[in-house]
C-alpha atoms as a PDB file:
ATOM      1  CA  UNK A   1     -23.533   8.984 -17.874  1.00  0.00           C
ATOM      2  CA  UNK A   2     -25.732   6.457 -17.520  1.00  0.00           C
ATOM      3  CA  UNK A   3     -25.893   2.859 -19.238  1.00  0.00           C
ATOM      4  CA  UNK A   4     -28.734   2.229 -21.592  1.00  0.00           C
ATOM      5  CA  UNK A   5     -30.461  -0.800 -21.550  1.00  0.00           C
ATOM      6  CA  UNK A   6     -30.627  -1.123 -25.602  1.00  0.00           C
ATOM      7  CA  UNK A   7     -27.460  -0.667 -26.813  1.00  0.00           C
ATOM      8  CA  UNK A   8     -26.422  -2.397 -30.120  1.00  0.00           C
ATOM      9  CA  UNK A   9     -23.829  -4.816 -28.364  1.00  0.00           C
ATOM     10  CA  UNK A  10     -23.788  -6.626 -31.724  1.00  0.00           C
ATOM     11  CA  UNK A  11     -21.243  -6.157 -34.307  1.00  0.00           C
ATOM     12  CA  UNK A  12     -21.851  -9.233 -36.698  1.00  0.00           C
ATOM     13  CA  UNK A  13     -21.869 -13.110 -35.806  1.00  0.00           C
ATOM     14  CA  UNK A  14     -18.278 -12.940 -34.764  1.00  0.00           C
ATOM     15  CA  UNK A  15     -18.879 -10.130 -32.502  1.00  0.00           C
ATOM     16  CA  UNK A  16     -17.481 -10.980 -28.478  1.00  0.00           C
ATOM     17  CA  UNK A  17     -19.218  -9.712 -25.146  1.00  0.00           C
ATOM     18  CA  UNK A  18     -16.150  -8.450 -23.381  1.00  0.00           C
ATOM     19  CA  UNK A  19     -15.979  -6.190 -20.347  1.00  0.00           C
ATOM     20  CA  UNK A  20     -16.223  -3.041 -22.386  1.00  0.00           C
ATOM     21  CA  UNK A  21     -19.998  -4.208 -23.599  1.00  0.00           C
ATOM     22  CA  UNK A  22     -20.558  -5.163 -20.490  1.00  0.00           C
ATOM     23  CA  UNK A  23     -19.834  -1.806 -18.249  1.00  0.00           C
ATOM     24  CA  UNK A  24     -21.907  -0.059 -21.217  1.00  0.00           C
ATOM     25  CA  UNK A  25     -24.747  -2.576 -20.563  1.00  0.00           C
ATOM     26  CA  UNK A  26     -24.928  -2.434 -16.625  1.00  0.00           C
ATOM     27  CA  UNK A  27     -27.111   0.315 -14.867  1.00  0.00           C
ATOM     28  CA  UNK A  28     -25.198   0.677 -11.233  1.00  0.00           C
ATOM     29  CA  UNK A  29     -28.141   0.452  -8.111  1.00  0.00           C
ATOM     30  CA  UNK A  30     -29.434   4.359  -7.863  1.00  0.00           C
ATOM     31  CA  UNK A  31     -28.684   5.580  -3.655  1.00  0.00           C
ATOM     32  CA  UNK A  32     -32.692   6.191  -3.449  1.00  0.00           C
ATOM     33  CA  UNK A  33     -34.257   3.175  -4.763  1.00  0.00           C
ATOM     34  CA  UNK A  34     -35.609   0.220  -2.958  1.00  0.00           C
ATOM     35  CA  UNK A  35     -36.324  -3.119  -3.448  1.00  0.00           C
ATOM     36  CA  UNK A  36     -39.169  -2.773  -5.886  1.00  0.00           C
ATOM     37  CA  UNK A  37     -37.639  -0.710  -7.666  1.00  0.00           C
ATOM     38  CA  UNK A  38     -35.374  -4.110  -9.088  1.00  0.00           C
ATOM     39  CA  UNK A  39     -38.615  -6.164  -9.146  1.00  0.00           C
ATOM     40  CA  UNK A  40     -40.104  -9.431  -7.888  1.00  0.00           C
ATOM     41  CA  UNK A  41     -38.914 -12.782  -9.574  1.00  0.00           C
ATOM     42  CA  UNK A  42     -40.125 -16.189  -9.257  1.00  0.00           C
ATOM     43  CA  UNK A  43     -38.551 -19.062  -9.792  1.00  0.00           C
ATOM     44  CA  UNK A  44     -39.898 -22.436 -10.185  1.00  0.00           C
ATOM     45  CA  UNK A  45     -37.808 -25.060  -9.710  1.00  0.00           C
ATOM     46  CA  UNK A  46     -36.829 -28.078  -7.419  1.00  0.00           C
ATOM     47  CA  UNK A  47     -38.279 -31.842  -6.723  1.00  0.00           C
ATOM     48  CA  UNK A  48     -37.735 -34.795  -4.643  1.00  0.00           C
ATOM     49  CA  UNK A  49     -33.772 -35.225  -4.564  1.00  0.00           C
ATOM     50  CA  UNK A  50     -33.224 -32.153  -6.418  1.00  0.00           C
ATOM     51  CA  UNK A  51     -33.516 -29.044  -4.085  1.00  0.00           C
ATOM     52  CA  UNK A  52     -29.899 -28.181  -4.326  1.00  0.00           C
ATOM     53  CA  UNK A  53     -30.905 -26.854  -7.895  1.00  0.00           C
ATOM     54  CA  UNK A  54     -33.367 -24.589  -6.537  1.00  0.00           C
ATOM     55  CA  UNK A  55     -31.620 -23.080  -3.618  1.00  0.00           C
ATOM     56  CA  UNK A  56     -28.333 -22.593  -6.490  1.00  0.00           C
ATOM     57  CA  UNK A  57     -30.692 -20.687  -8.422  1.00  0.00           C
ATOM     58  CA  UNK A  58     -32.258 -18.823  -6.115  1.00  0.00           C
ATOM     59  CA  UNK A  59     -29.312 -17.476  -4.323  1.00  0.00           C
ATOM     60  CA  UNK A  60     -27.774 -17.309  -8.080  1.00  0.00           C
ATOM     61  CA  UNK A  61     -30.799 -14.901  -8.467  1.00  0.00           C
ATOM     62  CA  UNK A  62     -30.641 -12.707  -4.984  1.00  0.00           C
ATOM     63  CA  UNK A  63     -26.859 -12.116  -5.691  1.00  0.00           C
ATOM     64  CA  UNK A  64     -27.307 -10.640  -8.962  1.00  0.00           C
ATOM     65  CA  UNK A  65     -29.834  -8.179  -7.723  1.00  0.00           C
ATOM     66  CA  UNK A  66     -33.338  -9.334  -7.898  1.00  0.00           C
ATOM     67  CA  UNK A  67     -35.633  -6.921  -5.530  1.00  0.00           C
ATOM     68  CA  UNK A  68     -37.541  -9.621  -4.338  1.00  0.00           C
ATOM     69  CA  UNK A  69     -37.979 -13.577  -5.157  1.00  0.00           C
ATOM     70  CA  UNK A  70     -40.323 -16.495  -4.701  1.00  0.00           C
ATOM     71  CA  UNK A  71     -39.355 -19.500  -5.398  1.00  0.00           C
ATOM     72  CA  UNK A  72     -41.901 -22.116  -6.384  1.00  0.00           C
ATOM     73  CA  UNK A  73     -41.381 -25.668  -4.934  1.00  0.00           C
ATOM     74  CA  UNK A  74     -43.131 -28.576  -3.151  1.00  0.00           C
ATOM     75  CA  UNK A  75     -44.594 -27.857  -0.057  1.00  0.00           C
ATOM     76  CA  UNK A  76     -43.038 -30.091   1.646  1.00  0.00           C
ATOM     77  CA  UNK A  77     -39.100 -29.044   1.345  1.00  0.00           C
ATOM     78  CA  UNK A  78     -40.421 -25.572   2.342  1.00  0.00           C
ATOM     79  CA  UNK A  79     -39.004 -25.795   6.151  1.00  0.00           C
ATOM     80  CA  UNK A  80     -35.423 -26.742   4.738  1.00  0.00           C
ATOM     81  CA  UNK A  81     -35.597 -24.282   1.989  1.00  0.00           C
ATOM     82  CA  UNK A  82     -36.438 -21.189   4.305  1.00  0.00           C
ATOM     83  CA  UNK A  83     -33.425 -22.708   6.805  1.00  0.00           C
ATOM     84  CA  UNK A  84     -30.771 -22.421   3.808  1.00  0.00           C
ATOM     85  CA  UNK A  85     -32.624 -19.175   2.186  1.00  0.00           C
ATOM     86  CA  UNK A  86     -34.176 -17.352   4.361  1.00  0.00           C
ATOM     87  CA  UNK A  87     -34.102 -14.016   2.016  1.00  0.00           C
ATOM     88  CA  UNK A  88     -36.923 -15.790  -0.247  1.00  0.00           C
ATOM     89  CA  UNK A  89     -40.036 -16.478  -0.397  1.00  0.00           C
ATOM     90  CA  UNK A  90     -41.615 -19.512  -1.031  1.00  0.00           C
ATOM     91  CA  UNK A  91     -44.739 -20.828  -2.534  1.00  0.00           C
ATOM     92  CA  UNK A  92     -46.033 -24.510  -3.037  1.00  0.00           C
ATOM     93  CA  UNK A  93     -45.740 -24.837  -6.694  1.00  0.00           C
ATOM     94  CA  UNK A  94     -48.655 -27.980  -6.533  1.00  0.00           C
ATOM     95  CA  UNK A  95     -51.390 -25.902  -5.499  1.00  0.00           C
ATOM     96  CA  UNK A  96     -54.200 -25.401  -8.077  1.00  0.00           C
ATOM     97  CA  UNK A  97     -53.568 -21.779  -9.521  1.00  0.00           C
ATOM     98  CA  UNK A  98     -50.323 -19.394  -9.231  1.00  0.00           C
ATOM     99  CA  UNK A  99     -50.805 -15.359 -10.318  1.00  0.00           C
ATOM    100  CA  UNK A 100     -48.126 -15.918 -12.655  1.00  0.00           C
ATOM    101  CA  UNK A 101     -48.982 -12.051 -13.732  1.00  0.00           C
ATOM    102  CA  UNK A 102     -47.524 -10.420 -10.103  1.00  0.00           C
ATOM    103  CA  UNK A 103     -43.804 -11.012 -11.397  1.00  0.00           C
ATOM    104  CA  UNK A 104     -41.499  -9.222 -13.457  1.00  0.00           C
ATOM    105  CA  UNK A 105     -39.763 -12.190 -14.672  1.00  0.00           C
ATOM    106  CA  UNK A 106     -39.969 -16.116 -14.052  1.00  0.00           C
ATOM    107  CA  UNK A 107     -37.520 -18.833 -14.666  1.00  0.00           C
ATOM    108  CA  UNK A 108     -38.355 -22.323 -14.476  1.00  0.00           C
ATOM    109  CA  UNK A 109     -36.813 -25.583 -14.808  1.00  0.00           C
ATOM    110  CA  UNK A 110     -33.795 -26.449 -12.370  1.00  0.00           C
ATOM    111  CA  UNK A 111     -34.445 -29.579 -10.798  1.00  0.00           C
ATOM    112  CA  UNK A 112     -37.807 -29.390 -11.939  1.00  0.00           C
ATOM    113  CA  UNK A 113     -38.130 -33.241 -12.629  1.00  0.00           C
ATOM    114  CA  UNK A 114     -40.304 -35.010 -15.530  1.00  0.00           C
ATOM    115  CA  UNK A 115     -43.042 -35.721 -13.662  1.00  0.00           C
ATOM    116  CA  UNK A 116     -46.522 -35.330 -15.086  1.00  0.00           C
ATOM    117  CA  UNK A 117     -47.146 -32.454 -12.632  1.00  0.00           C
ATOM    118  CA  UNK A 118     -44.147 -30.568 -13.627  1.00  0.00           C
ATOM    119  CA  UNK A 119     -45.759 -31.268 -17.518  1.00  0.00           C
ATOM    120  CA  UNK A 120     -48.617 -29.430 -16.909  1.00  0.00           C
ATOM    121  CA  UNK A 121     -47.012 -26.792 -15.246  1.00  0.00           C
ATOM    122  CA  UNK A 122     -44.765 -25.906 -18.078  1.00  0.00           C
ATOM    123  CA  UNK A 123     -47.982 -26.095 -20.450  1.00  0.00           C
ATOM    124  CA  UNK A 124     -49.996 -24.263 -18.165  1.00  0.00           C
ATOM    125  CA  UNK A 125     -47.321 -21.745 -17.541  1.00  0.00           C
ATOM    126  CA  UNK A 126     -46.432 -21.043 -21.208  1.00  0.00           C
ATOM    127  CA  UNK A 127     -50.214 -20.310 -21.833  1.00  0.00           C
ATOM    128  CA  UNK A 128     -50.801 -18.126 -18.732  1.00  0.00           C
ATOM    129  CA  UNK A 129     -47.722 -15.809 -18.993  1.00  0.00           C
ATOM    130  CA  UNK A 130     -47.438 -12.346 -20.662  1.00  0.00           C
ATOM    131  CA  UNK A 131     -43.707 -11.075 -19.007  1.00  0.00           C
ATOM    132  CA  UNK A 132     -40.161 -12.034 -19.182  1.00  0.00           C
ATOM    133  CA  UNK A 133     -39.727 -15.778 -19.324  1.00  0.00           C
ATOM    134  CA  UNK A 134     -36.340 -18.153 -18.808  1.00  0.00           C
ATOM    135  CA  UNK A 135     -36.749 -21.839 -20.077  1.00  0.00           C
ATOM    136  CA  UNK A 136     -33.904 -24.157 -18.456  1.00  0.00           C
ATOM    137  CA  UNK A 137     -32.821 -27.895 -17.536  1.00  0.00           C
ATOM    138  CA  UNK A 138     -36.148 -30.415 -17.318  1.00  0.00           C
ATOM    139  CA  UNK A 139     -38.179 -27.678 -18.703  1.00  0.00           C
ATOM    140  CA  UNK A 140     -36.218 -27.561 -22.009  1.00  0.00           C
ATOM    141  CA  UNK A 141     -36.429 -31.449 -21.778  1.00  0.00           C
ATOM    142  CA  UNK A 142     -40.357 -31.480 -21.062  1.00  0.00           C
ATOM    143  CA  UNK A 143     -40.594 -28.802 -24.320  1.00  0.00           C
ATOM    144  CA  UNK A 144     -38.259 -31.817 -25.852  1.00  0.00           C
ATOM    145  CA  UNK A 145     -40.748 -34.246 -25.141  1.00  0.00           C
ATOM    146  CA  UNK A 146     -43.800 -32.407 -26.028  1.00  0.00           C
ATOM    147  CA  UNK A 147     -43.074 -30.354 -28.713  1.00  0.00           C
ATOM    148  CA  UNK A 148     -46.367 -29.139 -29.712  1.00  0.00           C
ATOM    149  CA  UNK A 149     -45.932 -26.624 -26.736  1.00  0.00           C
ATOM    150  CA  UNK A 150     -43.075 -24.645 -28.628  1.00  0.00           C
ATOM    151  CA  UNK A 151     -45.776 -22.731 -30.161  1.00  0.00           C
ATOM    152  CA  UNK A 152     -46.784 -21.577 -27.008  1.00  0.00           C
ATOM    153  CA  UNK A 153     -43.641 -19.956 -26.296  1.00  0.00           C
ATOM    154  CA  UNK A 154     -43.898 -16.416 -26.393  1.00  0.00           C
ATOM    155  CA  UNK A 155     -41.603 -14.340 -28.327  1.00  0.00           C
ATOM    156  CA  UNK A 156     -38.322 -12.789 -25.787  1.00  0.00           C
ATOM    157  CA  UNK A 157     -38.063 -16.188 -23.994  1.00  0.00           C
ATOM    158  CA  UNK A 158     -34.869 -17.072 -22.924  1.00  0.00           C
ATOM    159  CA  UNK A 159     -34.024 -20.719 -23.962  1.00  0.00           C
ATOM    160  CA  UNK A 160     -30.255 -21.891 -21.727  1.00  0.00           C
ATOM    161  CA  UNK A 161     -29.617 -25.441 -23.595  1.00  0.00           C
ATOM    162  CA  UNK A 162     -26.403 -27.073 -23.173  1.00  0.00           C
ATOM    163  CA  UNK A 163     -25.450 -29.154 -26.682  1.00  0.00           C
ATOM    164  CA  UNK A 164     -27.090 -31.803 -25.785  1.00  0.00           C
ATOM    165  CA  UNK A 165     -30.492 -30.044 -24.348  1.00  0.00           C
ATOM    166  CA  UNK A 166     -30.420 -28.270 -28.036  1.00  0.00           C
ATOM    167  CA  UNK A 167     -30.204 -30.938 -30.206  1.00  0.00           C
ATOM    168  CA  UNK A 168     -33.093 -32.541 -28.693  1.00  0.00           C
ATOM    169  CA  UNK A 169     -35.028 -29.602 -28.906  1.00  0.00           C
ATOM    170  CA  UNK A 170     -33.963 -28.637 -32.920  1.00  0.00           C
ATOM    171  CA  UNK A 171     -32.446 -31.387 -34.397  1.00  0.00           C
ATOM    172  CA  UNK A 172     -29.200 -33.333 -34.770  1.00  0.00           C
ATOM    173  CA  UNK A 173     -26.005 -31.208 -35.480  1.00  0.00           C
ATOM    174  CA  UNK A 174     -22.678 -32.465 -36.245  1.00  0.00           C
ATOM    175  CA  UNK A 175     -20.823 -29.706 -34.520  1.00  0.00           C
ATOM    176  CA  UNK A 176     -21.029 -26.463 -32.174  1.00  0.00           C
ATOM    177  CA  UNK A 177     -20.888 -24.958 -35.828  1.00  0.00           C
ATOM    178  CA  UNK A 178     -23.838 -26.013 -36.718  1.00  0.00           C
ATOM    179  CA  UNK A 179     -25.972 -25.525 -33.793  1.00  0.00           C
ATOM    180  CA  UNK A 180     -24.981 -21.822 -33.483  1.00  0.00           C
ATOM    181  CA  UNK A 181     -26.140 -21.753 -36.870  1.00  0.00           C
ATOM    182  CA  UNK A 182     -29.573 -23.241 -36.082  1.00  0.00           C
ATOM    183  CA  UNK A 183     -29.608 -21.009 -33.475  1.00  0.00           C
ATOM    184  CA  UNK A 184     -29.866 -17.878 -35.031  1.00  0.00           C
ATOM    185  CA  UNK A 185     -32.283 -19.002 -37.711  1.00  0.00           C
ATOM    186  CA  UNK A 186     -34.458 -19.769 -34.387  1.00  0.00           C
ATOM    187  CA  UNK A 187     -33.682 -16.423 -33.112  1.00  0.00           C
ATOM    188  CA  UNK A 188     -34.547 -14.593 -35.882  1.00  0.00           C
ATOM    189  CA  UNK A 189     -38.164 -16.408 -37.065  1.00  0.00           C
ATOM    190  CA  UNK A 190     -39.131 -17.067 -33.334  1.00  0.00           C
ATOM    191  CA  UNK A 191     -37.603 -13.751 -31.332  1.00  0.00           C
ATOM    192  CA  UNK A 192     -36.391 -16.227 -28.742  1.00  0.00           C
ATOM    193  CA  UNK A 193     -32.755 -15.469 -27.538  1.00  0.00           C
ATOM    194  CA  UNK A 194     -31.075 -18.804 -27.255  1.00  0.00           C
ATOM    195  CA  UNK A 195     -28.089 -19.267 -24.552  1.00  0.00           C
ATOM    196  CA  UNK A 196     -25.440 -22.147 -25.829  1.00  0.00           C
ATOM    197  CA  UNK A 197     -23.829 -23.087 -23.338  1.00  0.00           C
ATOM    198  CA  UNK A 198     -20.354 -24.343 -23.589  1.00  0.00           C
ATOM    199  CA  UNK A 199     -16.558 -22.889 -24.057  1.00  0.00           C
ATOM    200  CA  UNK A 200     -17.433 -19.212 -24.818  1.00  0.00           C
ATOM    201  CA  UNK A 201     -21.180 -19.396 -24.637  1.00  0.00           C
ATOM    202  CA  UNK A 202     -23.089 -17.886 -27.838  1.00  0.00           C
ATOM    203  CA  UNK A 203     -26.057 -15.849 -27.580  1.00  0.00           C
ATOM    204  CA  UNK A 204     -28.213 -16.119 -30.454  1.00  0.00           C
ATOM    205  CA  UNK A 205     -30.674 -13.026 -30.583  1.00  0.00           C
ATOM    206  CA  UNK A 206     -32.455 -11.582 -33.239  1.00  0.00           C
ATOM    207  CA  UNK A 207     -30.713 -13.673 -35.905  1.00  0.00           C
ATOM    208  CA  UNK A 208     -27.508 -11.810 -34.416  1.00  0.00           C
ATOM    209  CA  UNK A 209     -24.596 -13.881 -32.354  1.00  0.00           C
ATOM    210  CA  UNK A 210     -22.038 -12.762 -29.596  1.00  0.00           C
ATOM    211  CA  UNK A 211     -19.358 -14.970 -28.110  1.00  0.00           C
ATOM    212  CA  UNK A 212     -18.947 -14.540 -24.325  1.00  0.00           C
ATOM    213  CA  UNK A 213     -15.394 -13.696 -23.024  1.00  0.00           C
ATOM    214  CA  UNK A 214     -15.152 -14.981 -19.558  1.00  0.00           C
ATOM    215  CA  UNK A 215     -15.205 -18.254 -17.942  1.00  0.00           C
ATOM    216  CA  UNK A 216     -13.344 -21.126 -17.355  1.00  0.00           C
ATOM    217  CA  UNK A 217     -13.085 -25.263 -17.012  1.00  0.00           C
ATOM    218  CA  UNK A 218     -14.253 -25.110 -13.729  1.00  0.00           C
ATOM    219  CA  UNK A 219     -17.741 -24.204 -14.791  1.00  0.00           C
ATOM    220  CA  UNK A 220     -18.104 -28.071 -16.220  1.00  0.00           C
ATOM    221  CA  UNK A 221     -19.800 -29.194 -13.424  1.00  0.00           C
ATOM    222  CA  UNK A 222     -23.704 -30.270 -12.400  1.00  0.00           C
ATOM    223  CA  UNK A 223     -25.015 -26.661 -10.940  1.00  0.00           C
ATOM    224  CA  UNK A 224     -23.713 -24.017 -13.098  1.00  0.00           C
ATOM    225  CA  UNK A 225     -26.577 -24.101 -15.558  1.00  0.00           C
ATOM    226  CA  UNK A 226     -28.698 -23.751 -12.797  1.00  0.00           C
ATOM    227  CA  UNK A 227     -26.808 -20.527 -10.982  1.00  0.00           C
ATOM    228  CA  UNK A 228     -27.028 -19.182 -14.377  1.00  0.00           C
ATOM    229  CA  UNK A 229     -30.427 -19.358 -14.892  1.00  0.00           C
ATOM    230  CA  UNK A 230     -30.631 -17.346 -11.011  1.00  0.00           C
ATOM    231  CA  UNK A 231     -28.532 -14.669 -12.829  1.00  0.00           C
ATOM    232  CA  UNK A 232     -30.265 -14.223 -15.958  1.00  0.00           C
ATOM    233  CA  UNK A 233     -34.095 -14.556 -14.458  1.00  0.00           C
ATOM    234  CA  UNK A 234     -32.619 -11.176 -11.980  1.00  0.00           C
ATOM    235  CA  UNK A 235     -31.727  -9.174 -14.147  1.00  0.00           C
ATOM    236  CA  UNK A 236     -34.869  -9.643 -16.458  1.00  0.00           C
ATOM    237  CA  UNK A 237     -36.695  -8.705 -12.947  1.00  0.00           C
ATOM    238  CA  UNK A 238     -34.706  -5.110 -13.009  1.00  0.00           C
ATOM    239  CA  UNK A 239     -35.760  -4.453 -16.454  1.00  0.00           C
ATOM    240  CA  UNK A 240     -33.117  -5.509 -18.620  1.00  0.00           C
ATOM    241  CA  UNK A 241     -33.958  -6.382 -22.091  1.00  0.00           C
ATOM    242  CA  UNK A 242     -33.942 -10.237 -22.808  1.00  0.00           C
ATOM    243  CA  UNK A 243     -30.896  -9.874 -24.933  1.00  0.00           C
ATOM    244  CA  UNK A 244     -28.994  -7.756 -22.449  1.00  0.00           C
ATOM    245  CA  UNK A 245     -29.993 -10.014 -19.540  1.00  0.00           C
ATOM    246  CA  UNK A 246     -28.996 -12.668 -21.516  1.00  0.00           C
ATOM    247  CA  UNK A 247     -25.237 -11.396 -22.399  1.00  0.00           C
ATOM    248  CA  UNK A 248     -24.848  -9.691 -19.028  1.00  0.00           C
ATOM    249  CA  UNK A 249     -25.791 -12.581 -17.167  1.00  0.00           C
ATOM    250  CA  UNK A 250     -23.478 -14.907 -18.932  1.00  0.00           C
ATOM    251  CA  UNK A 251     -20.570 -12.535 -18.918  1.00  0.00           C
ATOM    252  CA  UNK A 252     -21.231 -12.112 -14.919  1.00  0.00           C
ATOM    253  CA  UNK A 253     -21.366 -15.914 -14.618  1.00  0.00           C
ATOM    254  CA  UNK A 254     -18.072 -16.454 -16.008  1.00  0.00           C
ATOM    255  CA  UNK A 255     -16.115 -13.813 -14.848  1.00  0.00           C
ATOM    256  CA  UNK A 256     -17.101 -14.364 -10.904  1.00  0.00           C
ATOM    257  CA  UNK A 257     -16.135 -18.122 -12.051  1.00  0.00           C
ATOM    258  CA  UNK A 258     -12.827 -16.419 -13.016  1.00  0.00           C
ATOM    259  CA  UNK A 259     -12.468 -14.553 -10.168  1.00  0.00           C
ATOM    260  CA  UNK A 260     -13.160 -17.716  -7.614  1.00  0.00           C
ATOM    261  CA  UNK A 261      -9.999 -19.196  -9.100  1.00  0.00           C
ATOM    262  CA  UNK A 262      -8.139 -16.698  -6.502  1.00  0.00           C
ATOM    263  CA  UNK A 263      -8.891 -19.304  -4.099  1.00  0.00           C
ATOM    264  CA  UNK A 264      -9.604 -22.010  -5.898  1.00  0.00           C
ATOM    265  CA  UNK A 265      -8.467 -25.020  -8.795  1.00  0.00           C
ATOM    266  CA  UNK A 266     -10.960 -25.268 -11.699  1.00  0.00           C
ATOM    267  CA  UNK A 267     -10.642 -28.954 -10.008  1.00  0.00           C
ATOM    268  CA  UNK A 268     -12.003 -27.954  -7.142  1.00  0.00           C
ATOM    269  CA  UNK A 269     -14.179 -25.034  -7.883  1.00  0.00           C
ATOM    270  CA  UNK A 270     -17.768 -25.325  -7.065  1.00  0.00           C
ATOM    271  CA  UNK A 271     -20.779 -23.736  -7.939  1.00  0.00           C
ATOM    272  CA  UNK A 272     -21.238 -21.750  -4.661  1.00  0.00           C
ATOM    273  CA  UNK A 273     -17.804 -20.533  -5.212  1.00  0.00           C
ATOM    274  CA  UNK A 274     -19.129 -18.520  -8.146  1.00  0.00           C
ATOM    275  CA  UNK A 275     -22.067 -17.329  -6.579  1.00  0.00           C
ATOM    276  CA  UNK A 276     -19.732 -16.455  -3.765  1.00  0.00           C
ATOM    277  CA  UNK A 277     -17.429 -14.408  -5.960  1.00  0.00           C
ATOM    278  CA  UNK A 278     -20.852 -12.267  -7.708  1.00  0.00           C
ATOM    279  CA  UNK A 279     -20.042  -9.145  -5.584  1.00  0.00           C
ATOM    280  CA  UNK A 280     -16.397  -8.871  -7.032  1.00  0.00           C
ATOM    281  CA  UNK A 281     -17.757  -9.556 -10.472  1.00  0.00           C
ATOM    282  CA  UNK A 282     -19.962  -6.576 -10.089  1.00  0.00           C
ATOM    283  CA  UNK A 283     -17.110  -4.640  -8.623  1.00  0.00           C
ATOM    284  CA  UNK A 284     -15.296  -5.171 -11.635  1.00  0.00           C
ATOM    285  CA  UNK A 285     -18.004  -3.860 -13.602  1.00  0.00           C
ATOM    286  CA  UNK A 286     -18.000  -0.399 -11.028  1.00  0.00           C
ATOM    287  CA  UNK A 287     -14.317  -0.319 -11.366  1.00  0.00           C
END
């Protein structure tokens, strides 16, 4: 039987995203499909110093399934990108006009930087873009500092703060408590699905919460954010729902970050090693 892509996974604000939601939530790859068939997504991402975060992403983003992906960056870092990547595309993110409309989904933010470029972008983005949209890292923290473009954001965006990334965006909060809170007011008014991160990330959606089930200490490290962003910005490209790519993708995250542990310490674990470990996450969902 196949999975549908709307099922209620909700089942109050103490509701968990466990494996069981999870199988019910995942369509398997069909034998005669091909690689439009799980769309084209674009990330934008990357600066001076900070290309590690888009080639995480990115390859975050191939692994979970993504048809096909460009990734937006400086010219520049182009060469080096294609050497690591070479199953992307890229496209210089600085020239005048991008056809933001080709994609199925776009994330943006990883590495991204603070720059006034990367200000406009986000504002020009926001008011050029119709489809499935992730918000993450400097572009949260651009949105932070220029907050008159939150009512630009269109309703189904995917916001991925951290604590901190939050409270700069809605306020100060004395606890994970209250943020959650604050989160699903936001969900609710706005129809943004909100992604706290932390132990047993919360997914805010429709003024309904879920607790994720999977993950570990290991994840506390610079990177992670950004592979998750990959993972959530693919599976919007198949056609998953925002709130289904958003609980999916988190689940996913943690449990390859789980399953890395085989080999690895939650000392020593590194982002890589989780987008390593994908395929047996996915396996586990086939299983």
């Amino acid at each position: 039987m196949e999975a549908s892509n709307e099922i209620d996974i909700h089942q109050g604000a103490d509701a968990f995203f466990d494996l069981v939601a999870a199988k019910k939530c995942f369509r398997p790859r069909l034998a005669d499909s091909h690689k439009g068939t799980y769309g084209h997504a674009l990330l934008i991402a990357g600066n001076h110093g900070k290309m590690g975060a888009a080639v995480i992403s990115a390859k975050a983003c191939l692994r979970a399934g993504a048809g096909l992906l460009t990734v937006g960056i400086p010219e520049n870092t182009a060469a080096i990108f294609h050497t690591v990547l070479p199953e992307a595309m890229v496209l210089d993110r600085e020239q005048e006009s991008i056809n933001y409309g080709k994609y199925q989904s776009i994330g943006i933010g990883p590495g991204l930087g603070m720059d006034s470029f990367s200000i406009n972008q986000v504002a020009s983005l926001l008011e050029s873009i119709k489809q499935s949209l992730v918000l993450d890292a400097d572009a949260l923290n651009i949105l932070s500092a220029h907050k008159n473009l939150l009512q630009l954001v269109p309703k189904n965006t995917i916001f991925t703060p951290h604590p901190k990334e939050f409270d700069r965006l809605f306020g100060s909060f004395e606890n994970d408590a209250q943020r959650r809170e604050k989160a699903l007011a936001i969900s609710k008014e706005f129809g943004w699905v909100i992604v706290l991160k932390g132990h047993q990330s919360f997914i805010a959606a429709d003024g309904i919460g879920t607790f994720n089930t999977t993950g570990n200490a290991g994840l506390a490290k610079g990177g992670s954010g950004d592979c998750l962003t990959g993972i959530i910005t693919a599976f919007l490209a198949q056609g998953y729902t925002a709130t289904i790519a958003s609980s999916l993708a988190v689940f996913l995250h943690g449990l390859a970050a789980d399953l890395a542990l085989e080999n690895q310490s939650m000392e020593s674990l590194l982002v890589t090693d989780v987008i390593d470990s994908l395929g047996k996450a996915f396996k586990r969902l086939q299983s």
